[in-house]
Structures are given as structure tokens and as C-alpha cells.
PDB file of N, CA and C in Angstrom:
ATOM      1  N   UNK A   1       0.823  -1.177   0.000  1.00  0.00           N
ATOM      2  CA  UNK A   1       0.000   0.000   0.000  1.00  0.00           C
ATOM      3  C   UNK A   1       0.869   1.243   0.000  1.00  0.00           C
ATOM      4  N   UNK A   2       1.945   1.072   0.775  1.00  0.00           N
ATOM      5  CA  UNK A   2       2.870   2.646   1.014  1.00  0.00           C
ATOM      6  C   UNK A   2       3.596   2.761  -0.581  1.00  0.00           C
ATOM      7  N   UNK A   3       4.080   1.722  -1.130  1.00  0.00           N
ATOM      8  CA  UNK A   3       4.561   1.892  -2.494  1.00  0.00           C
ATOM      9  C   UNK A   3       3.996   3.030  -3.271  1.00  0.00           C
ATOM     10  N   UNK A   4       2.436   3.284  -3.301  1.00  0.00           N
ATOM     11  CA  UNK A   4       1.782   3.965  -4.083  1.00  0.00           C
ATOM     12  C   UNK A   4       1.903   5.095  -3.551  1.00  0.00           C
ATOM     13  N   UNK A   5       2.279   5.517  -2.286  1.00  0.00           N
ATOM     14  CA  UNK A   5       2.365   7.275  -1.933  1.00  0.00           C
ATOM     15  C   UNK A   5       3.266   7.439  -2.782  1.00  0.00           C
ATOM     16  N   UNK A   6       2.954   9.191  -2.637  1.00  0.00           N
ATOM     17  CA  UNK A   6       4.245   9.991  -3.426  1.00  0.00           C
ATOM     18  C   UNK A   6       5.658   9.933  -2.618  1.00  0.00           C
ATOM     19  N   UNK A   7       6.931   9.862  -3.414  1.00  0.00           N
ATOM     20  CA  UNK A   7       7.813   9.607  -2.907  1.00  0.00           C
ATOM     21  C   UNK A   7       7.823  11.257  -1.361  1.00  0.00           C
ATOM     22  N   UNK A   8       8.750  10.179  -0.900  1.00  0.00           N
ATOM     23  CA  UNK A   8       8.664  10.696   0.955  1.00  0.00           C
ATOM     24  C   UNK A   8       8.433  10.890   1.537  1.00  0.00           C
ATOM     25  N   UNK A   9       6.640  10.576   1.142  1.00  0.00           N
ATOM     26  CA  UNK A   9       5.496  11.032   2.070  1.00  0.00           C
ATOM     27  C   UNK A   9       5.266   9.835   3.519  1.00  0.00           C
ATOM     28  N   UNK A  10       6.085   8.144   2.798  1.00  0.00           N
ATOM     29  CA  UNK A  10       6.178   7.704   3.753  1.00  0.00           C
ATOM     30  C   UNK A  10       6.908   7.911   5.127  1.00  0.00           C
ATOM     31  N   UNK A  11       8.058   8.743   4.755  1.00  0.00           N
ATOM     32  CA  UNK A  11       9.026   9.597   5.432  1.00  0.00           C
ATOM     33  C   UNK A  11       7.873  10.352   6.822  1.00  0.00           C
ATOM     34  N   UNK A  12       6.929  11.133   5.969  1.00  0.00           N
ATOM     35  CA  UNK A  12       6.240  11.963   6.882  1.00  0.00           C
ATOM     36  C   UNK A  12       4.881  10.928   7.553  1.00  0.00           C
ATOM     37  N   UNK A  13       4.626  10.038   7.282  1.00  0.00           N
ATOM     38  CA  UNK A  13       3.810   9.031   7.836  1.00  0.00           C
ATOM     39  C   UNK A  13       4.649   8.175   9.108  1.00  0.00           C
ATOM     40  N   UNK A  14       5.742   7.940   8.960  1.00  0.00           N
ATOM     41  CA  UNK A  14       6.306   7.475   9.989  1.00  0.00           C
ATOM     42  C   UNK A  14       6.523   8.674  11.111  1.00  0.00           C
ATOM     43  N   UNK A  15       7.206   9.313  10.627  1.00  0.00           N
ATOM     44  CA  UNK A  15       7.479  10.225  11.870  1.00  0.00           C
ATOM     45  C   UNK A  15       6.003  10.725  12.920  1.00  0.00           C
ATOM     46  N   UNK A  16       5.015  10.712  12.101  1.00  0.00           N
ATOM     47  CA  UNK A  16       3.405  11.224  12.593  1.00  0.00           C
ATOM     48  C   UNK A  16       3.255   9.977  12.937  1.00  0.00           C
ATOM     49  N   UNK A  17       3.478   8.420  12.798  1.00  0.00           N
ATOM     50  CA  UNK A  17       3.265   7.685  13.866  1.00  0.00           C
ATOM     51  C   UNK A  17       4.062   7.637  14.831  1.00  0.00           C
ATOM     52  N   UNK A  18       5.492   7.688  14.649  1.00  0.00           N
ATOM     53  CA  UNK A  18       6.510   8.464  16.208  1.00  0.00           C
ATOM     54  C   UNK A  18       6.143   9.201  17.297  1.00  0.00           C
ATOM     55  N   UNK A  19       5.191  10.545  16.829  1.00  0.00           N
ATOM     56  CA  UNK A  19       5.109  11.264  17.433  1.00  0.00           C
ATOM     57  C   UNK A  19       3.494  10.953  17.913  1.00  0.00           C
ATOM     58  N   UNK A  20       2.843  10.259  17.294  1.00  0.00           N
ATOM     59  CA  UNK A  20       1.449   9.756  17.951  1.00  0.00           C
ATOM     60  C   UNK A  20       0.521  10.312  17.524  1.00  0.00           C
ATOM     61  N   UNK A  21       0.668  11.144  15.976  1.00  0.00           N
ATOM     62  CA  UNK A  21      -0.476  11.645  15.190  1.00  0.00           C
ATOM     63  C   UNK A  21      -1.323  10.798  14.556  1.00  0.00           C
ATOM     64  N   UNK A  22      -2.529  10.857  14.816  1.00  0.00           N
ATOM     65  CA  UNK A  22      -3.536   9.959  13.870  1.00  0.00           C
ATOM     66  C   UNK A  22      -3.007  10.275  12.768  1.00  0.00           C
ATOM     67  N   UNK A  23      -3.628   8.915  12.744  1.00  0.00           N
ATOM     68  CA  UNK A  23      -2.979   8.771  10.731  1.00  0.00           C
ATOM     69  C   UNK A  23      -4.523   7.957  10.421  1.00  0.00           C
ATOM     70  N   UNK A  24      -5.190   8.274   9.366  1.00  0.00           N
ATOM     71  CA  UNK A  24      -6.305   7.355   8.546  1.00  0.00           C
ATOM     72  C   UNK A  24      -5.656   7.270   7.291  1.00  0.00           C
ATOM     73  N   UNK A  25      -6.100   6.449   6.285  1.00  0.00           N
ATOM     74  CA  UNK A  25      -5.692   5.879   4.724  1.00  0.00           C
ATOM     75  C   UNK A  25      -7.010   5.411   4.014  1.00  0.00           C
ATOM     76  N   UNK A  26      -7.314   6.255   2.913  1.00  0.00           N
ATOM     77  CA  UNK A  26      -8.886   5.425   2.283  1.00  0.00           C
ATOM     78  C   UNK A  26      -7.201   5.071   0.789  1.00  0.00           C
ATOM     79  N   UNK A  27      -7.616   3.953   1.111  1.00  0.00           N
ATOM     80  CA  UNK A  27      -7.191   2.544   0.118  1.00  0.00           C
ATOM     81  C   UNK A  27      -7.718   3.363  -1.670  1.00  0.00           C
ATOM     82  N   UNK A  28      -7.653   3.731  -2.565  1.00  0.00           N
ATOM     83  CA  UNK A  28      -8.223   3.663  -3.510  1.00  0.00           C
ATOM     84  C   UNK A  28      -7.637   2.598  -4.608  1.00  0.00           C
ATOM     85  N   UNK A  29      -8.354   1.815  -4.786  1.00  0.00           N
ATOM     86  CA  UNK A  29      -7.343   0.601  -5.614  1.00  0.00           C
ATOM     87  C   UNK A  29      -8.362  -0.448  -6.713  1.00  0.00           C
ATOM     88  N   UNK A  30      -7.955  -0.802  -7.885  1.00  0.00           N
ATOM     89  CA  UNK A  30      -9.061  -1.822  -8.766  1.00  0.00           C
ATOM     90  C   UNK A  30      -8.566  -3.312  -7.889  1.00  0.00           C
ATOM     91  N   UNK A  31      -9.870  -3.955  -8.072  1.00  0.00           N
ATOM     92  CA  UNK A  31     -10.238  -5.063  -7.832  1.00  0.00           C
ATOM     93  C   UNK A  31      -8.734  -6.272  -7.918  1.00  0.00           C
ATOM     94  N   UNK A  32      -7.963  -5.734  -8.989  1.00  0.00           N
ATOM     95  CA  UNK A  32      -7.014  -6.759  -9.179  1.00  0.00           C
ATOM     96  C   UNK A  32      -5.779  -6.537  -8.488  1.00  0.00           C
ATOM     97  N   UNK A  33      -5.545  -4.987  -8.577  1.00  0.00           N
ATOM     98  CA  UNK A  33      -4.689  -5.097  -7.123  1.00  0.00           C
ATOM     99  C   UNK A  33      -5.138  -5.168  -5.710  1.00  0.00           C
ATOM    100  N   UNK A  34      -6.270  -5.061  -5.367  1.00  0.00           N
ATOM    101  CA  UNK A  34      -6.758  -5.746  -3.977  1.00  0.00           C
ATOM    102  C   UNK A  34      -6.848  -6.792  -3.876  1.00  0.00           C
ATOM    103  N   UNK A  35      -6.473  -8.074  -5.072  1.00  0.00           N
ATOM    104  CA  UNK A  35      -6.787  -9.175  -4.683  1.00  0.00           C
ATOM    105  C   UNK A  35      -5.134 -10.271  -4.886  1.00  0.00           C
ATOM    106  N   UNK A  36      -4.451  -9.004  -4.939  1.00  0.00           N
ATOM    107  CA  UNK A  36      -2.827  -9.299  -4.492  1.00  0.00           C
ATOM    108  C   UNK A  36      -2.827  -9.860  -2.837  1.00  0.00           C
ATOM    109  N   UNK A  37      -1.984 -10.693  -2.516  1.00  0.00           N
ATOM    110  CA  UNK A  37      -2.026 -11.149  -0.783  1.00  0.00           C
ATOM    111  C   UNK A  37      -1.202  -9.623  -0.220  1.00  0.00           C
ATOM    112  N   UNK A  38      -0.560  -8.934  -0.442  1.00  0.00           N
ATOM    113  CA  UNK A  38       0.068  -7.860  -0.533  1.00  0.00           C
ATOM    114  C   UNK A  38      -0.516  -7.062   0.515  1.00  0.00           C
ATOM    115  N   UNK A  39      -1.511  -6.970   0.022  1.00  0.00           N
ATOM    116  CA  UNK A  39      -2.661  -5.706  -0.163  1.00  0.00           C
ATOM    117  C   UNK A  39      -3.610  -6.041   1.259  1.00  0.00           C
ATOM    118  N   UNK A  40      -3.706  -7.071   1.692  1.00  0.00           N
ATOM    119  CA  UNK A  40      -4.264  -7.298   3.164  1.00  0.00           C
ATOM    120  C   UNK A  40      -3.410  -7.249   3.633  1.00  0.00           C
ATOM    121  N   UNK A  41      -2.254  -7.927   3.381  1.00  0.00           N
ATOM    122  CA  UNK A  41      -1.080  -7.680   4.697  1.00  0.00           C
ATOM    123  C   UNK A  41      -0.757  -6.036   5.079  1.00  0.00           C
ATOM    124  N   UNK A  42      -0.931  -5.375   3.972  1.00  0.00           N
ATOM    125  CA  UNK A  42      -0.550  -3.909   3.963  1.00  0.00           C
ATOM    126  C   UNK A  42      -1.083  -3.363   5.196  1.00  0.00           C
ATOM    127  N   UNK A  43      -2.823  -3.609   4.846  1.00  0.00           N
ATOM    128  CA  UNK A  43      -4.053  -3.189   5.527  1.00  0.00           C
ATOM    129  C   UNK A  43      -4.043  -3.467   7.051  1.00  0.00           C
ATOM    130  N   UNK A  44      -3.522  -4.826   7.686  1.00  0.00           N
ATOM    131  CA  UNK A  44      -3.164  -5.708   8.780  1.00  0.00           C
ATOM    132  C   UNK A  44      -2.176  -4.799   9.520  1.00  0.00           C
ATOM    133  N   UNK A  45      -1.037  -4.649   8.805  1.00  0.00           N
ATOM    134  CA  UNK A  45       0.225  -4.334   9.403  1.00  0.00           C
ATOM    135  C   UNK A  45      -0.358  -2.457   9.514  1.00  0.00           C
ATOM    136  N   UNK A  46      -0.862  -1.958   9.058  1.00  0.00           N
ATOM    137  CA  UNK A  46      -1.297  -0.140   9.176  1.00  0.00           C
ATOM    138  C   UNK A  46      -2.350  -0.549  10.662  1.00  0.00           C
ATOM    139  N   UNK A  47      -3.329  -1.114  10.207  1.00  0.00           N
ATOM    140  CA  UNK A  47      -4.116  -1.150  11.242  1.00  0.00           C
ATOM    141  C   UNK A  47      -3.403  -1.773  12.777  1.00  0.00           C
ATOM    142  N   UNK A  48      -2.156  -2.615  12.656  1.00  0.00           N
ATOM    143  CA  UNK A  48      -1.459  -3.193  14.195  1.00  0.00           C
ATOM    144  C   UNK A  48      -1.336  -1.616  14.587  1.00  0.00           C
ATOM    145  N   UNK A  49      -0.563  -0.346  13.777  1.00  0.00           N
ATOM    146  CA  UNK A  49       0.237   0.442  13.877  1.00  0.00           C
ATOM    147  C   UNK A  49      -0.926   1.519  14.333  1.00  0.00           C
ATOM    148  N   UNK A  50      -2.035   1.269  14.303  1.00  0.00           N
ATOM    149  CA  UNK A  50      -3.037   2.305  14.596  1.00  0.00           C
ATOM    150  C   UNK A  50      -3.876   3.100  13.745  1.00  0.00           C
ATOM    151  N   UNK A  51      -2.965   2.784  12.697  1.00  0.00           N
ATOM    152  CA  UNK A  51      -3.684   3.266  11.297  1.00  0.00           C
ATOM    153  C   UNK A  51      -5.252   3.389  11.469  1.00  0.00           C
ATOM    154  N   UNK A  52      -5.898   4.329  10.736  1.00  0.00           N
ATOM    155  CA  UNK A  52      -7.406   3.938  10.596  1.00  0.00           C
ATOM    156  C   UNK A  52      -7.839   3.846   9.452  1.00  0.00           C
ATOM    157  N   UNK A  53      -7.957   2.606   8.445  1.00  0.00           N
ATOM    158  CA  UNK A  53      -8.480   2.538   7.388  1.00  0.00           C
ATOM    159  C   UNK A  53      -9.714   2.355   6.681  1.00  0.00           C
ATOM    160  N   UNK A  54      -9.936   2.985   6.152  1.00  0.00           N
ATOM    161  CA  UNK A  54     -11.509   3.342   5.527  1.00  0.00           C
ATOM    162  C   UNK A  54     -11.346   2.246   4.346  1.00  0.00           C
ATOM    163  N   UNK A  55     -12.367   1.097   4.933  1.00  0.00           N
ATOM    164  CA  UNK A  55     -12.482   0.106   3.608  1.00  0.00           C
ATOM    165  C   UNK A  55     -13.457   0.900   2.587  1.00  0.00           C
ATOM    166  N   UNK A  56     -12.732   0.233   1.240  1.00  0.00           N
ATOM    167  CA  UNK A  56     -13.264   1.281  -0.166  1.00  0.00           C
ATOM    168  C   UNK A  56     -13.510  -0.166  -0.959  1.00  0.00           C
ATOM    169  N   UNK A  57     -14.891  -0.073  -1.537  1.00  0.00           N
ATOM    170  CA  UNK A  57     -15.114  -1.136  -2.699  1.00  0.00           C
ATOM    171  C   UNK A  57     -14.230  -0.662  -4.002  1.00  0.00           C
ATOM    172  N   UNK A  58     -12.988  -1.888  -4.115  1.00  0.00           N
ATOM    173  CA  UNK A  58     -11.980  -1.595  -5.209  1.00  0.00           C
ATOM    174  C   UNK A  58     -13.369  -0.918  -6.866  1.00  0.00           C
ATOM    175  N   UNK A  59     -12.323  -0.754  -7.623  1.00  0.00           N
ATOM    176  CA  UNK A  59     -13.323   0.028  -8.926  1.00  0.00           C
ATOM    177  C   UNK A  59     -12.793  -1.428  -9.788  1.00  0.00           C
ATOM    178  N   UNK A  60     -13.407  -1.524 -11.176  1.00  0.00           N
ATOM    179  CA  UNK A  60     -12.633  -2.471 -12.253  1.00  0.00           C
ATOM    180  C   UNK A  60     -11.630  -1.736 -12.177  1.00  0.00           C
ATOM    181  N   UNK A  61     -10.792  -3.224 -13.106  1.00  0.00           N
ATOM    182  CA  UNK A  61      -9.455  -2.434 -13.882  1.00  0.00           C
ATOM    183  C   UNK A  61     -10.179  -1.668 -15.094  1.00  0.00           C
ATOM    184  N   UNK A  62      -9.386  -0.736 -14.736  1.00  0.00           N
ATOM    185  CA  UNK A  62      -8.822   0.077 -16.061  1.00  0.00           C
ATOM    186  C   UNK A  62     -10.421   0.971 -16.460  1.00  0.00           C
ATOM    187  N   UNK A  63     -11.291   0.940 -15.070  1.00  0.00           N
ATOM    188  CA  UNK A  63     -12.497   1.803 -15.384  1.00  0.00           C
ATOM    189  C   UNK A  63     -12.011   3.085 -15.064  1.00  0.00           C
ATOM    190  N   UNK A  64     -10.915   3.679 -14.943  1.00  0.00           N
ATOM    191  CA  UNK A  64     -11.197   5.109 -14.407  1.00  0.00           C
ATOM    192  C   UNK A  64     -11.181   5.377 -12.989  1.00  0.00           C
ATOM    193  N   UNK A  65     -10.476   4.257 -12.318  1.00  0.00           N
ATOM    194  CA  UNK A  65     -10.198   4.891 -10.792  1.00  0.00           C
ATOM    195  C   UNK A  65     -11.218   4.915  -9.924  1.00  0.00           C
ATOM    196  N   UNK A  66     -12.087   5.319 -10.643  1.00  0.00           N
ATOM    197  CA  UNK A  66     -13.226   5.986  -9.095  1.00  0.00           C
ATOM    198  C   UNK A  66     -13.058   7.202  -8.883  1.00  0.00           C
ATOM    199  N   UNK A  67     -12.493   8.142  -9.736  1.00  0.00           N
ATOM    200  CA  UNK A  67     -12.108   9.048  -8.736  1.00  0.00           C
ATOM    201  C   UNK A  67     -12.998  10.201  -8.613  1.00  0.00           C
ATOM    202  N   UNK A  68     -14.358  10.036  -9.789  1.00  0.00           N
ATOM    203  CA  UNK A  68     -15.296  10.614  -9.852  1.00  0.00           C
ATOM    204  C   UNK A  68     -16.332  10.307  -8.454  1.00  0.00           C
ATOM    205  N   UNK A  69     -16.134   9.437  -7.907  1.00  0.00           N
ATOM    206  CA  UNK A  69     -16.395   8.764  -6.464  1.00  0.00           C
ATOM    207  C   UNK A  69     -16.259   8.999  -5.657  1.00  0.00           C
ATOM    208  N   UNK A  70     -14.710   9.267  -5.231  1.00  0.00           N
ATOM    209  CA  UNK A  70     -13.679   9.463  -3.859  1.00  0.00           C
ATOM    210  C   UNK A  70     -14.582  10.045  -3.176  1.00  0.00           C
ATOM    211  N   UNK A  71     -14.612   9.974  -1.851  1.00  0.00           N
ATOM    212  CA  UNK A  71     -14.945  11.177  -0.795  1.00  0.00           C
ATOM    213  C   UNK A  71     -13.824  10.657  -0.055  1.00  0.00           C
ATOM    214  N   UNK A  72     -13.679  12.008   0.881  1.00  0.00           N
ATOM    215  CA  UNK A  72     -12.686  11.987   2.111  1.00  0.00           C
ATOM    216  C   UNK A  72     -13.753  11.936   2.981  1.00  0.00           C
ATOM    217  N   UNK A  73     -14.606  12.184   2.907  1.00  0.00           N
ATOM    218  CA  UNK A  73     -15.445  12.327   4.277  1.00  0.00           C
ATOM    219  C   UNK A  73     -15.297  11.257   5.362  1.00  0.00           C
ATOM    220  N   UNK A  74     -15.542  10.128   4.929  1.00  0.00           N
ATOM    221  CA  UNK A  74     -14.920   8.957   5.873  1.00  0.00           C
ATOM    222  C   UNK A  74     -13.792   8.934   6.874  1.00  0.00           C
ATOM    223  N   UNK A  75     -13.127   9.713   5.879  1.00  0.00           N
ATOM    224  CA  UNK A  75     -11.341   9.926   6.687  1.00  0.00           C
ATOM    225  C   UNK A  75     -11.706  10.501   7.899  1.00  0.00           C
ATOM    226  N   UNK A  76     -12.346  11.842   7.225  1.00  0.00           N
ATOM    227  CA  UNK A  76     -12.872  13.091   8.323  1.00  0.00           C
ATOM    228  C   UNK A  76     -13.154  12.311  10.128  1.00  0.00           C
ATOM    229  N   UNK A  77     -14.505  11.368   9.199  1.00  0.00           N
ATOM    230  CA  UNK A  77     -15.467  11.160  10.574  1.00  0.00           C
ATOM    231  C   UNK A  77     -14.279  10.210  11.233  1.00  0.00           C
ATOM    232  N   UNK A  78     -13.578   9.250  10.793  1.00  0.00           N
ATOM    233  CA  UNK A  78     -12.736   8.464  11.614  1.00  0.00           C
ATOM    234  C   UNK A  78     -11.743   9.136  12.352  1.00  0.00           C
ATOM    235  N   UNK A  79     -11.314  10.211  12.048  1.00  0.00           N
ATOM    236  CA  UNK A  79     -10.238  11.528  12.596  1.00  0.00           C
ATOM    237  C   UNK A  79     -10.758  12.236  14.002  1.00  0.00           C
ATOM    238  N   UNK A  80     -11.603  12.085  13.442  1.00  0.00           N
ATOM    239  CA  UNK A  80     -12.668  13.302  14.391  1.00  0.00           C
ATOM    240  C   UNK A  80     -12.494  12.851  15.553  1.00  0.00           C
ATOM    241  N   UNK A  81     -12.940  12.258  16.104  1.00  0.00           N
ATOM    242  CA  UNK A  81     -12.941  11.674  17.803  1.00  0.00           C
ATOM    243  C   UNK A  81     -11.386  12.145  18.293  1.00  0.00           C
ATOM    244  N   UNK A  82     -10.309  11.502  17.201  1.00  0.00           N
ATOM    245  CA  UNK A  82      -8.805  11.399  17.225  1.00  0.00           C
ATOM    246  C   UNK A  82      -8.205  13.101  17.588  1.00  0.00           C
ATOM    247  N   UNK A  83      -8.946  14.100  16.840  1.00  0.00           N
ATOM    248  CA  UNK A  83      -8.388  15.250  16.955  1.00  0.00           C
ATOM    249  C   UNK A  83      -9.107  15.989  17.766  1.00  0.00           C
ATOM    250  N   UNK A  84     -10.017  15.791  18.528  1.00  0.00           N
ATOM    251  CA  UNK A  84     -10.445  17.117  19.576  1.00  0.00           C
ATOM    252  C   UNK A  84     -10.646  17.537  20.892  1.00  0.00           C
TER     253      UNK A  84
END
């Protein structure tokens, strides 16, 4: 899953789990890379770490992402409790 950030953003994801900042992740991914073994372990090992991940129904391949889809809002509400 971290492969796909932009380079060094994992850089800034670690240190914000160092320091004990919530961290959430909405997954955006097609069906065929979610059904890599990869891709749960990813999910497993974020969530040991505290991660909060917003499960996302993968899109087809090669339909266009979803990205006409995305909401963050999910992120939001899972944050929320975390930040106030």
C-alpha cells in the first residue's frame, strides 16, 4: 500500500506515527490489485500500527479509478474523535 504514496510522504507518515499523530488511509485501488495477498497484509500491518483505514469497494481495472467517487469524508469522521 505505502509503495503507491508519493515519494517521501512515507518519510512523513512514519514520523506522525513516532510522534502519535492519527494517521487514517482510504485505500483507492481496482479489484485486481486488492486481490494481491500484498494488499491485506498492507491493511493488517497499518491497522497493528493504529492506522485507521476506511475500507473502499476496489473500482474495475482500467475503469477510471473511481475518482469521480472518492470522498474523504470517511477519513474526516474516523479523525474526528482522534483530533479534539
Amino acid at each position: 500500500m505505502s509503495r503507491m504514496w508519493p515519494p517521501g510522504f512515507s518519510n512523513v507518515l512514519c514520523e506522525a506515527y513516532g510522534l502519535g499523530i492519527p494517521i487514517a488511509a482510504l485505500p483507492c485501488l481496482n479489484a485486481a490489485q486488492a486481490a494481491h495477498p500484498a494488499y491485506r497484509q498492507s491493511l493488517e500491518r497499518r491497522r497493528g500500527m493504529g492506522v485507521l483505514v476506511v475500507e473502499c469497494e476496489p473500482h474495475q481495472p482500467k475503469a477510471g479509478g473511481g475518482r469521480d467517487t472518492f470522498r474523504w469524508q470517511p477519513a474526516l469522521e474516523l479523525l474526528s474523535p482522534k483530533v479534539r
